[in-house]
C-alpha atoms as a PDB file:
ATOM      1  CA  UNK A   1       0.000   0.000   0.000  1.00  0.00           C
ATOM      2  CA  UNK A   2       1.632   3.696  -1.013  1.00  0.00           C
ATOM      3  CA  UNK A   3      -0.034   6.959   0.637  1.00  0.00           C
ATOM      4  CA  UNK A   4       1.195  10.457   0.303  1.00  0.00           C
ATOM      5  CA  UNK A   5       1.608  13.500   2.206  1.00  0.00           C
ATOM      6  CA  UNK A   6       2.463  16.682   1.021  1.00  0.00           C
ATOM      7  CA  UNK A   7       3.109  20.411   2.951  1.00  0.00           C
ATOM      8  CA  UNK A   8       1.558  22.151   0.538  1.00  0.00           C
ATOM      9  CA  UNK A   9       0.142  22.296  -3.403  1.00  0.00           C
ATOM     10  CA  UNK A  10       3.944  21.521  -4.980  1.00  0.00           C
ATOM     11  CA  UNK A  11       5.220  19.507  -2.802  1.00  0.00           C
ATOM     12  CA  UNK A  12       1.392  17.575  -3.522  1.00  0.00           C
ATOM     13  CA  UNK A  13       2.440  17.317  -7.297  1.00  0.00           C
ATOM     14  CA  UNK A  14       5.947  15.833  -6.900  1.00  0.00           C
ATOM     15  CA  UNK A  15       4.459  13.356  -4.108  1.00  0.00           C
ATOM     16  CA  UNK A  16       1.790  12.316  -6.290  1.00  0.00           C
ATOM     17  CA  UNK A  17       4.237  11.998  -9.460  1.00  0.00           C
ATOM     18  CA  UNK A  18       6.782  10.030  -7.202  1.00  0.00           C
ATOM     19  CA  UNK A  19       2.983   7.999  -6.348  1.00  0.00           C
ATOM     20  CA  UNK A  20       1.985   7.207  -9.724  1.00  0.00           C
ATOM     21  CA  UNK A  21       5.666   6.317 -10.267  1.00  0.00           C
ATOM     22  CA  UNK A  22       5.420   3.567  -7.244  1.00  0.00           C
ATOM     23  CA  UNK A  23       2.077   2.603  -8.013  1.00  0.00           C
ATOM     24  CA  UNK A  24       2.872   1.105 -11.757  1.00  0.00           C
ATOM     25  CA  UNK A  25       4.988  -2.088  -9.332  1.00  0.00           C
ATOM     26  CA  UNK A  26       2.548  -3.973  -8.298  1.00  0.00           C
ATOM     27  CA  UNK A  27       5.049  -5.440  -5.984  1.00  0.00           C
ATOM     28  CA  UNK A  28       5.332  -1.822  -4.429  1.00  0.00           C
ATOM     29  CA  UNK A  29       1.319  -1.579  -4.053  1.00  0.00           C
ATOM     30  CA  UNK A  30       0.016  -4.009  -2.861  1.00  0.00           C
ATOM     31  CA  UNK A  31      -0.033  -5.640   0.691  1.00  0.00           C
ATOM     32  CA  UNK A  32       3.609  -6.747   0.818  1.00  0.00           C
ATOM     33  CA  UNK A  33       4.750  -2.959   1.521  1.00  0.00           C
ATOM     34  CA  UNK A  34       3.984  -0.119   3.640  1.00  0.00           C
ATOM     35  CA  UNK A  35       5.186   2.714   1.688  1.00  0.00           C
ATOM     36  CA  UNK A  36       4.446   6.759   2.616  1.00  0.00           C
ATOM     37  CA  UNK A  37       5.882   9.246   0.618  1.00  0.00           C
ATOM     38  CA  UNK A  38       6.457  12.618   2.222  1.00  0.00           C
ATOM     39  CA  UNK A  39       7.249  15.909   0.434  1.00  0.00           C
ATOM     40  CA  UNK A  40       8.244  19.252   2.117  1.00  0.00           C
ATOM     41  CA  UNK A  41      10.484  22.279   1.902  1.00  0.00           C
ATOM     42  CA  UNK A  42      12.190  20.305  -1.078  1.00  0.00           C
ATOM     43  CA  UNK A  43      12.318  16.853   0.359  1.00  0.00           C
ATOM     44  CA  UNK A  44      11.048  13.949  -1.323  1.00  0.00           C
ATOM     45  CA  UNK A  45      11.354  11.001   1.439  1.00  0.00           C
ATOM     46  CA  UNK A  46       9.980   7.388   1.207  1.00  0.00           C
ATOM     47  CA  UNK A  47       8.908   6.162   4.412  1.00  0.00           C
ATOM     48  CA  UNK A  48       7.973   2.628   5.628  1.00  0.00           C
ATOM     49  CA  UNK A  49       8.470  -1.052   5.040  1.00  0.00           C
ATOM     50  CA  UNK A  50       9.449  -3.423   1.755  1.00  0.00           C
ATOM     51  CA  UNK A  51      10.126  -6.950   2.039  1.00  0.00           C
ATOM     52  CA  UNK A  52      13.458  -6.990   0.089  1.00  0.00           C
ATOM     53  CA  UNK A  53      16.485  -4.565  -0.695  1.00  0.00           C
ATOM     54  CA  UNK A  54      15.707  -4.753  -4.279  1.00  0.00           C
ATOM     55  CA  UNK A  55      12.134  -3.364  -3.555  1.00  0.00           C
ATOM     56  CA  UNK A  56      13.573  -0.545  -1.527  1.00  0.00           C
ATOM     57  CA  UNK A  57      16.036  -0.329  -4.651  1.00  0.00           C
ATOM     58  CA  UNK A  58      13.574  -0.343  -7.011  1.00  0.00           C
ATOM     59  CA  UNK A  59      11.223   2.398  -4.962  1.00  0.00           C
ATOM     60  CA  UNK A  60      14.332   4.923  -5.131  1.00  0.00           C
ATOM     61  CA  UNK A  61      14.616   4.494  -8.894  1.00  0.00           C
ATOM     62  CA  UNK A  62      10.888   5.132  -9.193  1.00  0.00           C
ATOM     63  CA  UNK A  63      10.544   7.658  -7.496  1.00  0.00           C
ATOM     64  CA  UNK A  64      14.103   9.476  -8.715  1.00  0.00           C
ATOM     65  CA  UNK A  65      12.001  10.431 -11.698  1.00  0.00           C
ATOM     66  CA  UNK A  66       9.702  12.151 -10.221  1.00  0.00           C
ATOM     67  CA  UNK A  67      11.829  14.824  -7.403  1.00  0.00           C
ATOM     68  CA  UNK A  68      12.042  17.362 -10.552  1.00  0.00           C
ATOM     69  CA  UNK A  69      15.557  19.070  -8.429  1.00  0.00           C
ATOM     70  CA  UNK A  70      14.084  18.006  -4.942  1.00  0.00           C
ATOM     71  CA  UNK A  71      16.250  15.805  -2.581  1.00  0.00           C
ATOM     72  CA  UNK A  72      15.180  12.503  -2.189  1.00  0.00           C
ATOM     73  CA  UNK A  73      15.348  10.269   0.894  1.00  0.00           C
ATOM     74  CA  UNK A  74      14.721   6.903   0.799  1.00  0.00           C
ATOM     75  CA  UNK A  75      14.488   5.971   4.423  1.00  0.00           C
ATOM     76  CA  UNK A  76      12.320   2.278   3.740  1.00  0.00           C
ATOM     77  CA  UNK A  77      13.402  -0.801   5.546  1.00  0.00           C
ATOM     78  CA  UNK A  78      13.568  -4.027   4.586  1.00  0.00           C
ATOM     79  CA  UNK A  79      12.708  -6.823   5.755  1.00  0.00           C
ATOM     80  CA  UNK A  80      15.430  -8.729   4.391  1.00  0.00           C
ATOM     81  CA  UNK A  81      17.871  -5.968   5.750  1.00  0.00           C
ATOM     82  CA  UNK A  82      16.085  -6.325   9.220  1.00  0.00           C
ATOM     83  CA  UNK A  83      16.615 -10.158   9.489  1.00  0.00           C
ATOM     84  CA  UNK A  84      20.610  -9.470   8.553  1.00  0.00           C
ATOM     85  CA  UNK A  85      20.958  -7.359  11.180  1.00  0.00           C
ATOM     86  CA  UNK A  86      19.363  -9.056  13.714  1.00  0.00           C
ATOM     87  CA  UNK A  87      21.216 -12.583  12.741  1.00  0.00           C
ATOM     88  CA  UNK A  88      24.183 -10.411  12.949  1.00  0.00           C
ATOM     89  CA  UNK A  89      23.704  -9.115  16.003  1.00  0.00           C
ATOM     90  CA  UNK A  90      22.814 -12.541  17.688  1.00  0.00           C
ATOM     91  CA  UNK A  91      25.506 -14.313  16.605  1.00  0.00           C
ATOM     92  CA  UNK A  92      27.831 -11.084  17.907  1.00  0.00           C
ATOM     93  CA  UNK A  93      26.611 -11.424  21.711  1.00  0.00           C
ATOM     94  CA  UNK A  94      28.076 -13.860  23.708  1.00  0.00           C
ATOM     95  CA  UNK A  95      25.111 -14.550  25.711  1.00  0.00           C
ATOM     96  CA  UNK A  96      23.230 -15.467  22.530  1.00  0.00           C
ATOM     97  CA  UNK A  97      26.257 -16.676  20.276  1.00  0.00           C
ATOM     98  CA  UNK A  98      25.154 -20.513  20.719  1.00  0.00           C
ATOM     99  CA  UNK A  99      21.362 -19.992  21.018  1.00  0.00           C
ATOM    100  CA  UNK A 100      19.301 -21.250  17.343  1.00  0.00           C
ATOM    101  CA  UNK A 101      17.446 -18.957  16.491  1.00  0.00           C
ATOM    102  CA  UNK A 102      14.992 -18.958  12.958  1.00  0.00           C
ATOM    103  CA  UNK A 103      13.760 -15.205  12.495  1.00  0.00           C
ATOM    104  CA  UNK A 104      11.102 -14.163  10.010  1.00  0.00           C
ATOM    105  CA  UNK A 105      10.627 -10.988   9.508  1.00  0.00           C
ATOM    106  CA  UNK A 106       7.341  -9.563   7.793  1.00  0.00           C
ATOM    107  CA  UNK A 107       7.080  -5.979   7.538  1.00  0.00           C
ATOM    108  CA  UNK A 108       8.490  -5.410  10.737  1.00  0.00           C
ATOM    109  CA  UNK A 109       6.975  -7.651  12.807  1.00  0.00           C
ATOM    110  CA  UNK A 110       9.754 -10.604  13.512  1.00  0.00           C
ATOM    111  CA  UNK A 111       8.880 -14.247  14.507  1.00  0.00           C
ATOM    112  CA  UNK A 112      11.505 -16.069  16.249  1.00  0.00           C
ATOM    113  CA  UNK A 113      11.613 -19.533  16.403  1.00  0.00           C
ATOM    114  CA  UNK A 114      13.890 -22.250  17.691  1.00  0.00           C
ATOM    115  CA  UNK A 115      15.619 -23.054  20.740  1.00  0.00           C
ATOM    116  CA  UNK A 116      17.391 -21.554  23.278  1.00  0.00           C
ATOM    117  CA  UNK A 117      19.824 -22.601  26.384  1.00  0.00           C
ATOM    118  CA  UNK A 118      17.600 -21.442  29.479  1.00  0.00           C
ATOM    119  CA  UNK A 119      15.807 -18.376  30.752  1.00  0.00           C
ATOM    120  CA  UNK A 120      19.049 -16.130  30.636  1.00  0.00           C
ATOM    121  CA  UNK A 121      19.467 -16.716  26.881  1.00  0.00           C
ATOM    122  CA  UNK A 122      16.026 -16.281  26.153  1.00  0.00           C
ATOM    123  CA  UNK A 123      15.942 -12.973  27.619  1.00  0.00           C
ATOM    124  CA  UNK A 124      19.257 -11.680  26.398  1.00  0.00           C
ATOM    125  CA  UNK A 125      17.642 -12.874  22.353  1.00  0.00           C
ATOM    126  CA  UNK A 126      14.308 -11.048  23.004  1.00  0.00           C
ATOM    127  CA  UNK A 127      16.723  -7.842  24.636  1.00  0.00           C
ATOM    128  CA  UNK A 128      18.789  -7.896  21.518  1.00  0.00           C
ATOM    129  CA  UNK A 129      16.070  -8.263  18.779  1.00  0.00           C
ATOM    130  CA  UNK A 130      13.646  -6.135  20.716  1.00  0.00           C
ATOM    131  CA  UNK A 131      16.070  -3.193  20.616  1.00  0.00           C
ATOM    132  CA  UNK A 132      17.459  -3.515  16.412  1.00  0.00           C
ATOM    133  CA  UNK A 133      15.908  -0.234  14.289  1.00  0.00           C
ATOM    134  CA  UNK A 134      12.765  -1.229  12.448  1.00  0.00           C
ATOM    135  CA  UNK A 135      11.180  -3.766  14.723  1.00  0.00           C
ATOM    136  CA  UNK A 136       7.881  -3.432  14.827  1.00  0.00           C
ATOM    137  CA  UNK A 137       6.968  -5.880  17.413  1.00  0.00           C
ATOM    138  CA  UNK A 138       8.017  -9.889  18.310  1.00  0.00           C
ATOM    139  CA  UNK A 139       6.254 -12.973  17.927  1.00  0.00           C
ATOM    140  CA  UNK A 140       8.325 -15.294  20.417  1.00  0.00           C
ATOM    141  CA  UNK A 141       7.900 -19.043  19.344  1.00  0.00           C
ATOM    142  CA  UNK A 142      11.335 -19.774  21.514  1.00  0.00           C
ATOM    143  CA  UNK A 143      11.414 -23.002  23.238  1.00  0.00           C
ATOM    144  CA  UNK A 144      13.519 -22.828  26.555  1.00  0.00           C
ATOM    145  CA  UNK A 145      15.627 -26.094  27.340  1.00  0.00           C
ATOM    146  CA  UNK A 146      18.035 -26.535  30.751  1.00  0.00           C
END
């Protein structure tokens, strides 16, 4: 889904060209992305969530056509980009290093399944995933062994 907001009647027309440029992907409007785009004082940003980096990608080149000399600022996350970061930062901790850990991410909402090695680790995964940019909420499916 793509909505628009706009500070006033120009910054409506480039937000609605950068719009009609989104709107042609039907990748980019339907219920698989989360998209707002924003234009003020010469700004052009895209807001909100994609499911991959080529998505995002392909938003920015979209929507490049249409800023007419305005900035542009694509500030959409990914989910793919989300899930990176947050194996990455479970397998940097020591406390979760050895835990296994599935996470799905879907438009910011992560799902984490698997197992982990007591109540310590399981708090110390939900700490570390709770706290990464981006995430919208948790769905904890952990099992807890001794």
């Amino acid at each position: 889904m793509i909505s628009i907001s706009a500070a006033d009647e120009k910054a409506k027309r480039i937000a609605a060209q950068a719009y009609d440029m989104l709107a042609t992907q039907q990748v980019l409007r339907t219920t698989t992305s989360e998209i707002q785009v924003e234009a003020a004082d010469g700004v052009l940003a895209l807001k909100g969530r994609v499911r991959t980096n080529s998505h995002r990608n392909l938003a920015q080149r979209l929507a490049q056509t249409a800023v007419n000399g305005w900035q542009l600022r694509n500030e959409l996350i990914s989910d793919e980009a989300l899930a990176l970061e947050i194996a990455n930062r479970l397998a940097a901790d020591p406390r979760t290093a050895t835990a296994q850990v599935r996470c799905d991410v879907f438009l910011g909402v992560v799902t984490l399944q698997g197992v982990v090695k007591g109540p310590w680790q399981h708090q110390a995964v939900l700490e570390l995933v709770g706290k990464v940019p981006g995430v919208a909420s948790v769905n904890d499916q952990l099992s807890v062994v001794p």
